[in-house]
N, C-alpha and C. Protein backbone atom coordinates (compact mmCIF):
# COMPACT_ATOMS: atom_id res chain seq x y z
N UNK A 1 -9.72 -6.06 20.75
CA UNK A 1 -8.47 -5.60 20.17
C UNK A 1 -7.49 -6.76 20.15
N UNK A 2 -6.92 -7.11 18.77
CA UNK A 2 -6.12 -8.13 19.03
C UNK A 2 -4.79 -7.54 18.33
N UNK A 3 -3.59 -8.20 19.46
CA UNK A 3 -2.62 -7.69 18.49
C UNK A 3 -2.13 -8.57 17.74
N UNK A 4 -0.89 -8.33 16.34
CA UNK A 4 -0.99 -9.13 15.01
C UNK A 4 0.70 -8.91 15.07
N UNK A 5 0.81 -10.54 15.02
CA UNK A 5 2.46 -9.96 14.66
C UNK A 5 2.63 -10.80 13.41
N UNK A 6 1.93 -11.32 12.89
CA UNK A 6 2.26 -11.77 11.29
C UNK A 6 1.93 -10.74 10.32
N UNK A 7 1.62 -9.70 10.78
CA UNK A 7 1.08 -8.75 9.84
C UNK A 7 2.28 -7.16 9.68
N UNK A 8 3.17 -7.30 8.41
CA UNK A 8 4.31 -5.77 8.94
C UNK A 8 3.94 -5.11 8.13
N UNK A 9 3.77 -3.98 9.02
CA UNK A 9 3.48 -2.93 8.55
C UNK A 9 4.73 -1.79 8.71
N UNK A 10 5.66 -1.09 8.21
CA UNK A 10 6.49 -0.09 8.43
C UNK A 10 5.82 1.31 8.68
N UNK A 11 6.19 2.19 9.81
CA UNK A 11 5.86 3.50 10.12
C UNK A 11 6.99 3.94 10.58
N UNK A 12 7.38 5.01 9.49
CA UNK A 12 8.92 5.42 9.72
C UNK A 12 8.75 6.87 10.73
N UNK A 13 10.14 7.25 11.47
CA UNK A 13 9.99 7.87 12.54
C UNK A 13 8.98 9.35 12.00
N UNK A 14 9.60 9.64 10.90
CA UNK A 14 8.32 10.75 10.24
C UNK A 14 7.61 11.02 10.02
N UNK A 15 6.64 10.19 9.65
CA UNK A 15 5.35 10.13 9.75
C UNK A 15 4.65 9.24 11.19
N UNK A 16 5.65 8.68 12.08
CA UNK A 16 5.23 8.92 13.34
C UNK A 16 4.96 10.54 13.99
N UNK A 17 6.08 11.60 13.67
CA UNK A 17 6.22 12.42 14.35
C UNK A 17 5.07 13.51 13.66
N UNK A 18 5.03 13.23 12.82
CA UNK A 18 3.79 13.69 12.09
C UNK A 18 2.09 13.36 13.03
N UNK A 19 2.05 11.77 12.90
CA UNK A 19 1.03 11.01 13.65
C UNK A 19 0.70 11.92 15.14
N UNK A 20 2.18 12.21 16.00
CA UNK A 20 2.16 12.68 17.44
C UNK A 20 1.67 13.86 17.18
N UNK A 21 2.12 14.35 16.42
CA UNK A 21 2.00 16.10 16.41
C UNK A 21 0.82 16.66 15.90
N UNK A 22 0.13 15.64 15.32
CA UNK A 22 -1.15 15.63 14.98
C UNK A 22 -2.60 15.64 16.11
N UNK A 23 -1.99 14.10 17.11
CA UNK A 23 -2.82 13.77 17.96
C UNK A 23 -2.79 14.80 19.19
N UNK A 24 -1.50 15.21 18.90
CA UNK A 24 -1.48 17.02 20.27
C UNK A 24 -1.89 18.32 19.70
N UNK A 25 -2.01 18.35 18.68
CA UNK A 25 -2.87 19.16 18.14
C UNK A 25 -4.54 19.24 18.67
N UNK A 26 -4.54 17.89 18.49
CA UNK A 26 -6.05 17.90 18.70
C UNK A 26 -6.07 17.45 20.02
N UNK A 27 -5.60 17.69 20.77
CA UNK A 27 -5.50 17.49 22.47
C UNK A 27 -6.14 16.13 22.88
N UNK A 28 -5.34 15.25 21.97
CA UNK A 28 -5.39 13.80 22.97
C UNK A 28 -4.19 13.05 22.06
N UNK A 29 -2.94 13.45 22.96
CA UNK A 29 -1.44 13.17 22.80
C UNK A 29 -1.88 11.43 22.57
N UNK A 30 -2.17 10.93 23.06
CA UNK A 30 -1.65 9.31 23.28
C UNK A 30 -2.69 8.99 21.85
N UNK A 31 -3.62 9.44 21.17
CA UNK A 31 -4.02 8.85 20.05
C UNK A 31 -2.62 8.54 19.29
N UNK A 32 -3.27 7.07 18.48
CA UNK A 32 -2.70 6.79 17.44
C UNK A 32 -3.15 6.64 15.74
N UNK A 33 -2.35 6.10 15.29
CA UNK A 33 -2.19 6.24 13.88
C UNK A 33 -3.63 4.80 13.74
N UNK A 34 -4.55 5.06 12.86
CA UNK A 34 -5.67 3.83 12.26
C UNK A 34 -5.51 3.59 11.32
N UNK A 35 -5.25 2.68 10.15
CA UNK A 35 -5.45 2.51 8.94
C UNK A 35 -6.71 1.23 8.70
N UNK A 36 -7.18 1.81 7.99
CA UNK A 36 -8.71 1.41 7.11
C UNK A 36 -9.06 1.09 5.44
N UNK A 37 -8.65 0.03 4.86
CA UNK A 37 -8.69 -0.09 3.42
C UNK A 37 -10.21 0.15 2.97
N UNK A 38 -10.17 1.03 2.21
CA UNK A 38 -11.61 1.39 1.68
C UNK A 38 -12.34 1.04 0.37
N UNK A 39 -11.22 0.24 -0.47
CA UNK A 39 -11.22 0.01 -1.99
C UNK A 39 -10.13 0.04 -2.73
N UNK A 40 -10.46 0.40 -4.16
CA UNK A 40 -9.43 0.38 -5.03
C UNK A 40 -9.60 1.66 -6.16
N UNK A 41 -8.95 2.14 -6.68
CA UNK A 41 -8.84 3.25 -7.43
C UNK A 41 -8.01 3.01 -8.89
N UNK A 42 -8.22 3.06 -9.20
CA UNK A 42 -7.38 2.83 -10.80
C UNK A 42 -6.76 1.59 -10.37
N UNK A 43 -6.63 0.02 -9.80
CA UNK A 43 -6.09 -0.80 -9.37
C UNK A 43 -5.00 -0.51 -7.77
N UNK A 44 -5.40 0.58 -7.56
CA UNK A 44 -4.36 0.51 -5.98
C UNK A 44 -5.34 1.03 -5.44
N UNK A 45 -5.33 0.80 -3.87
CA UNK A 45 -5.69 0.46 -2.27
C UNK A 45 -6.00 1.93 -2.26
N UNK A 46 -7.03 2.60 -1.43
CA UNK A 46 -7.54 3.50 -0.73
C UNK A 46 -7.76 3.21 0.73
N UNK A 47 -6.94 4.41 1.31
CA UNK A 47 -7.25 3.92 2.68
C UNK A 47 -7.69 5.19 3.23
N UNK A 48 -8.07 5.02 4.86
CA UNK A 48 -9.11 5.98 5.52
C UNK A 48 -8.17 6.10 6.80
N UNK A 49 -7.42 7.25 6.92
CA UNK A 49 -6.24 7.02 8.07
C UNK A 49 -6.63 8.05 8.87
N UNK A 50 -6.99 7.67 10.46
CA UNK A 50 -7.63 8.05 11.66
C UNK A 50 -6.58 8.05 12.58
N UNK A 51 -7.26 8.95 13.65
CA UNK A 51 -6.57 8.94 14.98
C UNK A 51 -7.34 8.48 15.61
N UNK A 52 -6.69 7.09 16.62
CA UNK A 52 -8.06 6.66 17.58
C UNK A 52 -7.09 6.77 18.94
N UNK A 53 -8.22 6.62 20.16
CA UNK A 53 -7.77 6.21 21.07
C UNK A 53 -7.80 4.55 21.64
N UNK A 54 -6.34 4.86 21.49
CA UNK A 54 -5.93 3.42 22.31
C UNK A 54 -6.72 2.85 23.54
N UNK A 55 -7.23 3.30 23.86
CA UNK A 55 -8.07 2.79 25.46
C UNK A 55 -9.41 2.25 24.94
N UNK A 56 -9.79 2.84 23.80
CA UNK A 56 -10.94 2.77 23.03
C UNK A 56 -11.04 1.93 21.34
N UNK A 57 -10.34 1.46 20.83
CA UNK A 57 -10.37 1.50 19.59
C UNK A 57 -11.30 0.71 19.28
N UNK A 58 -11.58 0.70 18.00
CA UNK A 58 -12.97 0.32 17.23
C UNK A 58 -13.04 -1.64 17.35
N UNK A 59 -13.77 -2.12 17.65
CA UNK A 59 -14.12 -3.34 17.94
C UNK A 59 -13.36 -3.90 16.97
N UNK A 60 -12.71 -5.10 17.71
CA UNK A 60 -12.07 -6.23 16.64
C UNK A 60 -10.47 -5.21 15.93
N UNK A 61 -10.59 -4.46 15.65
CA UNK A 61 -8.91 -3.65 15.27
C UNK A 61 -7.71 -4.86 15.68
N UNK A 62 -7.08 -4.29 14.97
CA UNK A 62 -5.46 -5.01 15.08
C UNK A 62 -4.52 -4.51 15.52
N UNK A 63 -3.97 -4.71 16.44
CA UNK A 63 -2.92 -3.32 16.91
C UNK A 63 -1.49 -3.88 16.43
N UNK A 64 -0.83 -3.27 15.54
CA UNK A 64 0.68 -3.97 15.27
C UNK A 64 1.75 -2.72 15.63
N UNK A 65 2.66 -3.38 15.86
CA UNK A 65 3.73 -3.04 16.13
C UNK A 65 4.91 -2.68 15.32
N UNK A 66 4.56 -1.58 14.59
CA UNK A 66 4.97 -0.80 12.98
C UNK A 66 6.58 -0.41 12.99
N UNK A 67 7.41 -0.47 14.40
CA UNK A 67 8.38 0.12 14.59
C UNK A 67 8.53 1.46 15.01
N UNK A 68 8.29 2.55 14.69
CA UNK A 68 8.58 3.88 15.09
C UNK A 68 7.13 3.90 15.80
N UNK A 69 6.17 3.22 15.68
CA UNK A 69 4.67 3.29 16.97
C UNK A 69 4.54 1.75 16.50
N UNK A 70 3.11 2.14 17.46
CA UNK A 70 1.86 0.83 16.94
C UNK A 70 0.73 1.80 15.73
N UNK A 71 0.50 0.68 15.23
CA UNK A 71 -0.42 1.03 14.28
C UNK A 71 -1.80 0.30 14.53
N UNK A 72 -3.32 1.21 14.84
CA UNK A 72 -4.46 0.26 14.86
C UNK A 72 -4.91 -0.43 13.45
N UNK A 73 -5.34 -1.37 13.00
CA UNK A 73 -5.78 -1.95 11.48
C UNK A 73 -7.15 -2.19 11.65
N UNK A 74 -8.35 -1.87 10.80
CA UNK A 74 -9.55 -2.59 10.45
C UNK A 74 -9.21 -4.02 9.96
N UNK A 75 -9.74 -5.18 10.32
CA UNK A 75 -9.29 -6.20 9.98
C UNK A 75 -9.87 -6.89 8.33
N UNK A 76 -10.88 -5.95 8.36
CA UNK A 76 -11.59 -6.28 7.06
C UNK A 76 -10.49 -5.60 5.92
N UNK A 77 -9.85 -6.81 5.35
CA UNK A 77 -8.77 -6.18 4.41
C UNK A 77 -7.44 -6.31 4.62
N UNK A 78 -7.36 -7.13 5.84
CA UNK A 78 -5.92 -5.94 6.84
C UNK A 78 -4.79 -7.01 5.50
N UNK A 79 -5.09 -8.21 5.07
CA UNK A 79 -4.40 -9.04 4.69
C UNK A 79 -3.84 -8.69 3.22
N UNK A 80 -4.41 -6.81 2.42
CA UNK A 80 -4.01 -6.38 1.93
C UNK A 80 -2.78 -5.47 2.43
N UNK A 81 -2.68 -5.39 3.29
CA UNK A 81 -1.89 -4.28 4.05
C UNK A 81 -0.88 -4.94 4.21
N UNK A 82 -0.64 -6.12 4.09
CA UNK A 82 0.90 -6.61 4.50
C UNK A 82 2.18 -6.02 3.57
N UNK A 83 3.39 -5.60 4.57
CA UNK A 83 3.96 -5.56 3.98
C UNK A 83 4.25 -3.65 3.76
N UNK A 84 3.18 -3.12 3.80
CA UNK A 84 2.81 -1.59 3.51
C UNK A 84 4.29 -1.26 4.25
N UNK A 85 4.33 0.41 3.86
CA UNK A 85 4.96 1.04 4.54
C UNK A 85 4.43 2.67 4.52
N UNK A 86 4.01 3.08 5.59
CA UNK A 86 3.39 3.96 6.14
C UNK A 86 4.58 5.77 6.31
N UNK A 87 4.88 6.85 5.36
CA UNK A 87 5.76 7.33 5.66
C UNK A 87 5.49 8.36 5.09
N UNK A 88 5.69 9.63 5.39
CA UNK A 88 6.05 11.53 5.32
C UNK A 88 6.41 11.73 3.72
N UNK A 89 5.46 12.53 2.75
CA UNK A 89 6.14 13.10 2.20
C UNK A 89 6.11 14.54 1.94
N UNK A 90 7.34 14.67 2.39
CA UNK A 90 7.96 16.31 2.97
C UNK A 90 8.00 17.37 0.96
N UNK A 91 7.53 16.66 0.48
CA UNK A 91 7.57 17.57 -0.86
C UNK A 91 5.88 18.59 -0.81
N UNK A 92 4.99 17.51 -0.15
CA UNK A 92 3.87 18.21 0.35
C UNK A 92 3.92 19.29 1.19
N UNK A 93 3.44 20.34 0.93
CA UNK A 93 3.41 21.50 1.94
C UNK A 93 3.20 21.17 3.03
N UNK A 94 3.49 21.14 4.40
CA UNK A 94 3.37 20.86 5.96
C UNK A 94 3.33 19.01 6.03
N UNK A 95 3.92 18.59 4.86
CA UNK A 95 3.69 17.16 5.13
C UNK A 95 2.74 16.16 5.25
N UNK A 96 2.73 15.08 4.11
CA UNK A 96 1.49 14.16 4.16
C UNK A 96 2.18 12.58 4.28
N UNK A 97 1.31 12.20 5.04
CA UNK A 97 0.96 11.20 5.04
C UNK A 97 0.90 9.98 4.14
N UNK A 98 1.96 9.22 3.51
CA UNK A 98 1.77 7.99 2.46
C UNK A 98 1.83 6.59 2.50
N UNK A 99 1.40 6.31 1.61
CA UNK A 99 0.94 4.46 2.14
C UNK A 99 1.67 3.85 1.03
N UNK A 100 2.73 3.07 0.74
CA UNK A 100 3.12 2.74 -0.21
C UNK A 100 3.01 1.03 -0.31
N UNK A 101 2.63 0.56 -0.62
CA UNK A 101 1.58 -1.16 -0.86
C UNK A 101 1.86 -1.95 -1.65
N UNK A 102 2.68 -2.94 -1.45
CA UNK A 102 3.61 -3.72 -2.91
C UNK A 102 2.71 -4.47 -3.13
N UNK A 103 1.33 -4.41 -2.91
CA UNK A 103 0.42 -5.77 -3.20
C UNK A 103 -0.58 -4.87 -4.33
N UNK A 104 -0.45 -3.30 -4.37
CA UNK A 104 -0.89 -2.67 -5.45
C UNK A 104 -0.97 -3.11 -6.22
N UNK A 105 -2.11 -3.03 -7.60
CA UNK A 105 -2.49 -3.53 -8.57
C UNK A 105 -3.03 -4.67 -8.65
N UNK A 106 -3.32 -5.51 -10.01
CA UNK A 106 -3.99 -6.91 -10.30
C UNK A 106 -2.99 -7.35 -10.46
N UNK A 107 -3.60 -8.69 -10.04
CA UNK A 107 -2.79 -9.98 -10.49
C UNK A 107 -3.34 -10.98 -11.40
N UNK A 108 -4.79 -10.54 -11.02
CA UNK A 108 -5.39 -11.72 -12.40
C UNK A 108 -4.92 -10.93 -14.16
N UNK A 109 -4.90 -11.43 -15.12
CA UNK A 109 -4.18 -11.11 -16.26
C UNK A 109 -6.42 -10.40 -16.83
N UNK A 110 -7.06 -10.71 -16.39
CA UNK A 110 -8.35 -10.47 -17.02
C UNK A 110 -8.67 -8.66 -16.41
N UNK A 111 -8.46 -9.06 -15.16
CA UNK A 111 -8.36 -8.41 -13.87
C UNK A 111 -7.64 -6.69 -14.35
N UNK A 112 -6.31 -7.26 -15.23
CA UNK A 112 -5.13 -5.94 -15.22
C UNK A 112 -5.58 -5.34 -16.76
N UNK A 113 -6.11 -6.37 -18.02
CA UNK A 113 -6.96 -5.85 -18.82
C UNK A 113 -8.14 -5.00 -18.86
N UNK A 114 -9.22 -5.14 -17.70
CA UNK A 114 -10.15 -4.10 -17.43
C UNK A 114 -9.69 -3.14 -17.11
N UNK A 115 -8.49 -3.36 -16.30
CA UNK A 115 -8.28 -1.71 -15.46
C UNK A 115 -7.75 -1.09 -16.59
N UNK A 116 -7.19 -1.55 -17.71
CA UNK A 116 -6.24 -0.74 -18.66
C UNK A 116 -7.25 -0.01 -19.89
N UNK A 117 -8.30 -0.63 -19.73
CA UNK A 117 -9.58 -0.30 -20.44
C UNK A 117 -10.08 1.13 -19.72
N UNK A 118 -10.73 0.79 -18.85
CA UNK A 118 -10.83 1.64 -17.66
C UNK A 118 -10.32 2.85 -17.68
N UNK A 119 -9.02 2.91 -17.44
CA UNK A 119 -8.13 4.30 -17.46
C UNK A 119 -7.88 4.54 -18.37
N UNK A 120 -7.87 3.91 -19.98
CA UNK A 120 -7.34 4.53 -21.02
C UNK A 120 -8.80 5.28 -21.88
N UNK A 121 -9.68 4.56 -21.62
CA UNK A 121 -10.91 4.92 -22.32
C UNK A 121 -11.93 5.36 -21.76
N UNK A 122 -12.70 4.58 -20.99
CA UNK A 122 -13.81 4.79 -20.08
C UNK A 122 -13.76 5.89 -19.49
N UNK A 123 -12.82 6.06 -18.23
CA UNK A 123 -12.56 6.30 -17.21
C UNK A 123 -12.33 8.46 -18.25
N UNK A 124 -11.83 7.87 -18.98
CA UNK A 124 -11.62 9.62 -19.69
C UNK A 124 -13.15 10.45 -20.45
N UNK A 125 -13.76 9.32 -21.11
CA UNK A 125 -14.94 9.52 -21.49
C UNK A 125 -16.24 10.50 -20.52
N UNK A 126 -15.96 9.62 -19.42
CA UNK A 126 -17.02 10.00 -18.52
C UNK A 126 -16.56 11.44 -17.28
N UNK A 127 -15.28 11.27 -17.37
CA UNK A 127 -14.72 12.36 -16.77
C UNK A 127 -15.47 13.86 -16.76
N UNK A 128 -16.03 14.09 -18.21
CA UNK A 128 -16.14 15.33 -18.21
C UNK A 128 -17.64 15.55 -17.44
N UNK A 129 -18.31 14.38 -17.33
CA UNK A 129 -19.62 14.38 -16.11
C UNK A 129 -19.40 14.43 -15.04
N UNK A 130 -17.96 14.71 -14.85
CA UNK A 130 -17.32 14.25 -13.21
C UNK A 130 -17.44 13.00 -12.88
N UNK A 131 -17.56 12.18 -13.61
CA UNK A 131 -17.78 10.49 -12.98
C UNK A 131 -16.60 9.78 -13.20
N UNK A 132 -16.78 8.87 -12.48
CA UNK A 132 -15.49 7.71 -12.52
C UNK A 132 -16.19 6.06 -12.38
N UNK A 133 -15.25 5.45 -12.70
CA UNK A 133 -15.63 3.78 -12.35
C UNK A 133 -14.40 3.09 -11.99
N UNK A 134 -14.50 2.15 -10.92
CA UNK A 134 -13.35 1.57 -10.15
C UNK A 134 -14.01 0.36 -10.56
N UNK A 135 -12.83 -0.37 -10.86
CA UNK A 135 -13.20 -1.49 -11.11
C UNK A 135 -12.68 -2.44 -9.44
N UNK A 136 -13.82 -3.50 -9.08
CA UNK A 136 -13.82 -3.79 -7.52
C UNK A 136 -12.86 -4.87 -7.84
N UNK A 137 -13.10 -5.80 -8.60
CA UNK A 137 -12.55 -7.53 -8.84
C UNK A 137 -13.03 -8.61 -9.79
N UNK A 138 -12.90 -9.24 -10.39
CA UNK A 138 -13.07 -10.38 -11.42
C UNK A 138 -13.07 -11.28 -10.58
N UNK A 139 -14.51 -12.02 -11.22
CA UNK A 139 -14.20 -13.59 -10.08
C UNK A 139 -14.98 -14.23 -11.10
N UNK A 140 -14.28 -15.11 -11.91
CA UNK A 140 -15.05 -16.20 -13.16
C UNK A 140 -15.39 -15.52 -14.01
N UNK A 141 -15.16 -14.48 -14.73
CA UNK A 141 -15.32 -13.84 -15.76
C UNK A 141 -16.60 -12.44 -15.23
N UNK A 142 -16.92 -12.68 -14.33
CA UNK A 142 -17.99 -11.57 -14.13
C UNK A 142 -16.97 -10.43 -13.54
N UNK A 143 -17.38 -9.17 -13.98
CA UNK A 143 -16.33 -8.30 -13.76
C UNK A 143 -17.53 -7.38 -12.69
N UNK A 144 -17.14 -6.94 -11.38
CA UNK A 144 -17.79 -6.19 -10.62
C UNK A 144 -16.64 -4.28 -10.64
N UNK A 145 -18.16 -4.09 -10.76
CA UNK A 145 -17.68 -1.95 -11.01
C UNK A 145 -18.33 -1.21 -9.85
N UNK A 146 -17.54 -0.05 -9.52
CA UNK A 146 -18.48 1.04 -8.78
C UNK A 146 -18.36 2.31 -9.58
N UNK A 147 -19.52 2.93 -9.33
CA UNK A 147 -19.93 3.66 -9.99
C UNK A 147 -19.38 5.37 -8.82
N UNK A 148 -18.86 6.27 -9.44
CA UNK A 148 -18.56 7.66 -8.33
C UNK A 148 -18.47 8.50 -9.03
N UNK A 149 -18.23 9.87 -7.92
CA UNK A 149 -18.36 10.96 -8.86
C UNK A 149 -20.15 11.31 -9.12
N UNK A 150 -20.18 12.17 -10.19
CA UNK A 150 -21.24 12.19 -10.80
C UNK A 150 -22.11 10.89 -11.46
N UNK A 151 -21.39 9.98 -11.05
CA UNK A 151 -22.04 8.84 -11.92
C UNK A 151 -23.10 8.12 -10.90
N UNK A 152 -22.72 8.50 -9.47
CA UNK A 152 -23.53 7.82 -8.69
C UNK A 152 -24.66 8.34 -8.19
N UNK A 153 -25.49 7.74 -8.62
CA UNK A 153 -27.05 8.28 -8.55
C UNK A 153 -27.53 9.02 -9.66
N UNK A 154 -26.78 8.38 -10.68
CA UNK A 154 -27.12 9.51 -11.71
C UNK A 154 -28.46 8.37 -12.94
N UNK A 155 -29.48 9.30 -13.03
CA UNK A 155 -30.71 8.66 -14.01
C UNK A 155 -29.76 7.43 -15.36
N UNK A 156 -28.87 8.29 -15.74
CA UNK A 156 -28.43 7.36 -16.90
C UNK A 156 -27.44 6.36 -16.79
N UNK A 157 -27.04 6.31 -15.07
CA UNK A 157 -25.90 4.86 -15.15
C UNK A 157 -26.34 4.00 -15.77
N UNK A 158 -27.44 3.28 -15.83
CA UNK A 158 -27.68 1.73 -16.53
C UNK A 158 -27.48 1.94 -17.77
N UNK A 159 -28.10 3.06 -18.53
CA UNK A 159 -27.48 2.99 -20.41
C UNK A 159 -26.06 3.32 -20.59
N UNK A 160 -25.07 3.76 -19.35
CA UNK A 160 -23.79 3.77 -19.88
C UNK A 160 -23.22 2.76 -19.45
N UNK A 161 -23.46 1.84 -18.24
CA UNK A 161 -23.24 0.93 -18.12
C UNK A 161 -23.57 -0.56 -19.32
N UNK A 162 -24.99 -0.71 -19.72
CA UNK A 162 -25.09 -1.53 -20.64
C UNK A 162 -25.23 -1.02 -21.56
N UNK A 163 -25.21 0.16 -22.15
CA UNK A 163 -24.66 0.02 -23.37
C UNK A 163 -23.47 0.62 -23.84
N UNK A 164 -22.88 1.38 -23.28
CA UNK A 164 -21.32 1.97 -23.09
C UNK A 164 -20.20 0.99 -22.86
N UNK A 165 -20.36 0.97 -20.83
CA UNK A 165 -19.10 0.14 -20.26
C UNK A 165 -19.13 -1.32 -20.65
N UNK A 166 -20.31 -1.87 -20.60
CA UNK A 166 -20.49 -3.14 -20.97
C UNK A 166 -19.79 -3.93 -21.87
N UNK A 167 -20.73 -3.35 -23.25
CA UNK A 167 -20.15 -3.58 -24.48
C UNK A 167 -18.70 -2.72 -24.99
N UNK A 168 -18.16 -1.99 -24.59
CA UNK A 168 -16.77 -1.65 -24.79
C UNK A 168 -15.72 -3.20 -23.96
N UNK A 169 -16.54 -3.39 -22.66
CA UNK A 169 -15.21 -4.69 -21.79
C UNK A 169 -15.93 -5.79 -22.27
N UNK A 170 -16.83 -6.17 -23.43
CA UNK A 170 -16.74 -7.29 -23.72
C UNK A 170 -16.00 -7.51 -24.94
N UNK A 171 -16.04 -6.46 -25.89
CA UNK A 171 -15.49 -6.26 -27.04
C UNK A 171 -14.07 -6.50 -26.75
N UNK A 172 -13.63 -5.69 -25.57
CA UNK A 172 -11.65 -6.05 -25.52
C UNK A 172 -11.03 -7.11 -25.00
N UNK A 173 -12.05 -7.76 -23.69
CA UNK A 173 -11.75 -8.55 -23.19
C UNK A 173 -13.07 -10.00 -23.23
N UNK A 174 -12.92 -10.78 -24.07
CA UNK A 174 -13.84 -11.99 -25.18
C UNK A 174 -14.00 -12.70 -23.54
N UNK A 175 -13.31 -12.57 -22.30
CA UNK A 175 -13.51 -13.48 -21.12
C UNK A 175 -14.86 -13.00 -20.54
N UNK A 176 -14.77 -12.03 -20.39
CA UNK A 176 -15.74 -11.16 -19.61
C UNK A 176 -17.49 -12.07 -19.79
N UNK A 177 -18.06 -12.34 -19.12
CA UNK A 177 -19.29 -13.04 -19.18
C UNK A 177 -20.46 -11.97 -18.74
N UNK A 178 -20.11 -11.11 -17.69
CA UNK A 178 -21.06 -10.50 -17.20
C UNK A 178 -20.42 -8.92 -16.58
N UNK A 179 -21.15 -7.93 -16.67
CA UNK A 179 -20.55 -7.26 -15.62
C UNK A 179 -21.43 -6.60 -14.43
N UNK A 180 -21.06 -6.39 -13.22
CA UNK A 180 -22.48 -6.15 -12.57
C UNK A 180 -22.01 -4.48 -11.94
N UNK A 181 -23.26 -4.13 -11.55
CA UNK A 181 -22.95 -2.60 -10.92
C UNK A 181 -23.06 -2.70 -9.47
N UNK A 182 -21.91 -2.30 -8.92
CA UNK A 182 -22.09 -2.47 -6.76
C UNK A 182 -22.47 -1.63 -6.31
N UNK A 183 -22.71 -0.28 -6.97
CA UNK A 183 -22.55 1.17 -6.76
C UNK A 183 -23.99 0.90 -5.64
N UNK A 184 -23.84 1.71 -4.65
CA UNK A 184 -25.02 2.15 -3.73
C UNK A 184 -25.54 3.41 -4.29
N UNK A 185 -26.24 3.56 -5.47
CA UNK A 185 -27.07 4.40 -5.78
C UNK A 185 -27.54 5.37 -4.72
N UNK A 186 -28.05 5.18 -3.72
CA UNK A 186 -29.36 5.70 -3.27
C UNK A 186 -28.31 6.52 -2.59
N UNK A 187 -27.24 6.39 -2.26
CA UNK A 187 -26.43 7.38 -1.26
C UNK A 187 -25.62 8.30 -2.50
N UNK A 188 -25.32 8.53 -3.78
CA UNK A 188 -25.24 9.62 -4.11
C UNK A 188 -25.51 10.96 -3.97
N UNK A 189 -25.27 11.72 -4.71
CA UNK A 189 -25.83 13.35 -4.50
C UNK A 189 -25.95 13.54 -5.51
N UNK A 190 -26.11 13.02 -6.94
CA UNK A 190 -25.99 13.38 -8.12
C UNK A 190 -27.81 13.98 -8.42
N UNK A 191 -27.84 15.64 -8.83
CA UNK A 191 -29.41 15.72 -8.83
C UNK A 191 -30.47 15.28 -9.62
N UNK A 192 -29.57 14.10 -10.36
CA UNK A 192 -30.61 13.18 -11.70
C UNK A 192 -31.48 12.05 -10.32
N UNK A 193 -30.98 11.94 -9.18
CA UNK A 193 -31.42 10.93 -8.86
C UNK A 193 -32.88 10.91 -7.98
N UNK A 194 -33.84 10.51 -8.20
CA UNK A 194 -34.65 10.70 -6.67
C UNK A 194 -35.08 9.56 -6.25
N UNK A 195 -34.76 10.05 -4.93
CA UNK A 195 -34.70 8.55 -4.16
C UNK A 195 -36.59 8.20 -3.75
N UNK A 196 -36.63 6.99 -3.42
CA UNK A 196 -38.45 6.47 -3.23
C UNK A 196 -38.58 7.76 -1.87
N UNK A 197 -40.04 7.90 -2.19
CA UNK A 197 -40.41 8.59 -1.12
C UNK A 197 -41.31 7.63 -0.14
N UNK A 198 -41.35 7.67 1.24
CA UNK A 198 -41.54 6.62 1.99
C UNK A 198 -43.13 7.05 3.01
């Protein structure tokens, strides 16, 4: 456990009191608040927000010092998290939990073109299969995707991928060189898929 003081994170007293009232709920008062970046979603941060115990927390964590608590961090990522602010919104019935992230979105200009592809076209197309595609990151023109929803594990990702998503993000965006699929197939539930039998 190391603690991080170059790293601010804001946790306002409300969604602390939220955090407490949570961890006495579940009868271990002294848990705290975890945050875990899990990806990206239409270009903003997904996170995985836990109660751990402090005596215990998950190997390597970051413990910062958020103001209204400490906050534990997965470190894988944490350097997206700067800056966050962690806080209650009371318009939700019994109150949720929000992450608000000024490092949201792209910054590469290739990067903010896929995603706009993505959500205006793609991303609606495939909807009605229940599927989605997140686009992960651009690095030299190769554009990396995940595949969810119904799309994962599904028999026909590769023909909508190469011949659908493919050729639609090379057509808009002339940079694009390659695009690859990250998706972990084999852990879907989609019932097109069957996995090797062993």
């Amino acid at each position: 456990m190391r603690v991080m003081e170059t790293l601010r994170i804001t946790l306002t007293p409300a969604a602390q009191a939220k955090v407490a009232a949570a961890a006495a709920s579940a009868g271990h008062p002294e848990a705290r608040l975890r945050i875990r970046l899990t990806g990206r979603r239409s270009g903003r941060y997904v996170y995985d927000l836990t109660l751990v115990n402090p005596a215990r927390p998950p190997f390597g964590d970051l413990v910062v010092d958020a103001g209204a608590g400490v906050v534990h961090v997965d470190p894988e990522g944490a350097e997206h998290l700067d800056g966050i602010t962690i806080d209650l919104d009371t318009a939700v019935f019994g109150g949720a939990i929000t992450v608000t992230n000024p490092n949201d979105g792209w910054m590469d200009p290739v990067a903010i073109r896929v995603q706009e592809l993505l959500d205006r076209q793609v991303n609606p197309a495939i909807a009605s299969h229940g599927g989605f595609i997140d686009l992960l990151g651009v690095d030299n023109g190769t554009v990396y995707l995940q595949f969810g929803g119904g799309c994962q594990g599904c028999a026909q990702v590769d023909v909508t991928l190469r011949q659908g998503v493919e050729v639609a993000l090379k057509e808009a965006v002339p940079e694009i060189v390659a695009v690859v699929d990250s998706t972990d197939h084999a852990a879907g539930t989609n019932p097109y898929y069957q996995p090797s039998k062993k």
